[in-house]
Protein backbone atom coordinates (compact mmCIF):
# COMPACT_ATOMS: atom_id res chain seq x y z
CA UNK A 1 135.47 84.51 63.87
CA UNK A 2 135.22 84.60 60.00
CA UNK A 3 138.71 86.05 60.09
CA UNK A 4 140.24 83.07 61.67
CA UNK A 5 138.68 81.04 59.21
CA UNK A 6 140.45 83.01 56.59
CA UNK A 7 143.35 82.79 58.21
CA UNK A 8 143.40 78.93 58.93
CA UNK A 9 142.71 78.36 54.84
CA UNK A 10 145.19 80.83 53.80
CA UNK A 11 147.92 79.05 55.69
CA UNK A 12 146.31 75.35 54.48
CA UNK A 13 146.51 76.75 51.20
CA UNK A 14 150.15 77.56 51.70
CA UNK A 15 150.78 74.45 52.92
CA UNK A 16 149.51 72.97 50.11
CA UNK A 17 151.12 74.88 47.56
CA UNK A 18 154.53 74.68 49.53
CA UNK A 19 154.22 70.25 49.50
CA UNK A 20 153.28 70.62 45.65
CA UNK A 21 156.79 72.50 44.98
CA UNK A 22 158.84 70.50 47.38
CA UNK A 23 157.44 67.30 46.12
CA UNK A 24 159.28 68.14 42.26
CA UNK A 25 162.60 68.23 44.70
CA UNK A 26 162.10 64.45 45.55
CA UNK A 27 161.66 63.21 42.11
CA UNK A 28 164.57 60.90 40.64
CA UNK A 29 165.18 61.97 37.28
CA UNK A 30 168.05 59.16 37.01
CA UNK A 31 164.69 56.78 36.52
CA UNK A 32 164.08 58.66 33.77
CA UNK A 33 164.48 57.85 29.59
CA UNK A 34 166.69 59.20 27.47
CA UNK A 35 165.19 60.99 24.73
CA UNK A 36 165.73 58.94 21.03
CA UNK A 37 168.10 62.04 19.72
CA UNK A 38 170.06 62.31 23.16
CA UNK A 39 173.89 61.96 22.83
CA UNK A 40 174.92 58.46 24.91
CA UNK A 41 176.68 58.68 27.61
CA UNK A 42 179.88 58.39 28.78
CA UNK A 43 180.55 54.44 30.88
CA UNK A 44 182.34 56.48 33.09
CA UNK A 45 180.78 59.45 34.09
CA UNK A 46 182.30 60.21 37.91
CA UNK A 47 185.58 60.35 36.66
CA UNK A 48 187.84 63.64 37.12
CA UNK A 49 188.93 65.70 34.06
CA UNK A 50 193.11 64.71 33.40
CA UNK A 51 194.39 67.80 34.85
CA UNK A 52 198.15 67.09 34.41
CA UNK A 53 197.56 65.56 30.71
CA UNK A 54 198.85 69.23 29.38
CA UNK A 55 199.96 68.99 25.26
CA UNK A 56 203.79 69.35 24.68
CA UNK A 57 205.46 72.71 24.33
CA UNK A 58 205.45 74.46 20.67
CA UNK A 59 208.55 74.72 18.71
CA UNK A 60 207.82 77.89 17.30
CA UNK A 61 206.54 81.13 19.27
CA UNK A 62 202.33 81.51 18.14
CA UNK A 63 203.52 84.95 17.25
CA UNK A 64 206.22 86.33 15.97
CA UNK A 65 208.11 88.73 18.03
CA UNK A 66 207.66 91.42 15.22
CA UNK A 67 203.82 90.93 14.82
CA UNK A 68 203.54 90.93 18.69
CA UNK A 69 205.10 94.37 18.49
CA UNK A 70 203.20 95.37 15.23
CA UNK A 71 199.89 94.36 17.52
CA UNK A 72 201.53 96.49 20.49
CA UNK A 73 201.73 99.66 18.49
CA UNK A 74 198.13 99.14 16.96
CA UNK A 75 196.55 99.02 20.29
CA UNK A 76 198.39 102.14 21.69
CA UNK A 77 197.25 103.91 19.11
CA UNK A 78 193.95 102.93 19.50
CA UNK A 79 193.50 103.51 23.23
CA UNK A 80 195.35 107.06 22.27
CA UNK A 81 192.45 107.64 19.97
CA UNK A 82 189.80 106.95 22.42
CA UNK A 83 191.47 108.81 25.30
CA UNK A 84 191.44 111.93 23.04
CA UNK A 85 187.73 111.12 21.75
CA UNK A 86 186.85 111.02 25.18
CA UNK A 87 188.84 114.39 26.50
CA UNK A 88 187.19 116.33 23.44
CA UNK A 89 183.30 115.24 24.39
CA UNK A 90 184.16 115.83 28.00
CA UNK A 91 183.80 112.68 30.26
C-alpha cells in the first residue's frame, strides 16, 4: 500500500499548489496604493473613447499629386529590382 500513499500526497500536494495559484486570482488589486511616481488618474475612467469626435477635413491634399506619383514610380522600380534579384538567385 506504499503506492497509495504516494498517490494520496501527490494529489494533496496538487491540491495545494493548485489553492496557492488560484488564491492570487481573488486578490483585489483596486485596494491597492499607487506608487509615489504613478501618473493620476483619470475622475472618469469607465467612460467610452469619442468615436464620432473626428478633426475637420484638410484644405490641402497631405501630398501632392506629383510627389504621390514621384513615390509611385520609386516603388515600382524597387519591387522591379527585387523581382529580378530574386529570378537571378533562383527562388
Amino acid at each position: 500500500m506504499p503506492i497509495d500513499r504516494m498517490n494520496r500526497g501527490l494529489a494533496a500536494a496538487v491540491l495545494l499548489a493548485s489553492l496557492v495559484a488560484l488564491s492570487g486570482c481573488s486578490s483585489t488589486i483596486a485596494d491597492m496604493t499607487m506608487p509615489a511616481d504613478a501618473p493620476a488618474r483619470e475622475k472618469d475612467a469607465g467612460g467610452y473613447l469619442p468615436v464620432h469626435d473626428l478633426p475637420p477635413d484638410r484644405a490641402d491634399p497631405t501630398i501632392k499629386p506629383a510627389d504621390q506619383a514621384k513615390i509611385e514610380q520609386e516603388l515600382i522600380a524597387a519591387r522591379a529590382r527585387q523581382a529580378s534579384t530574386a529570378a537571378q538567385s533562383g527562388k
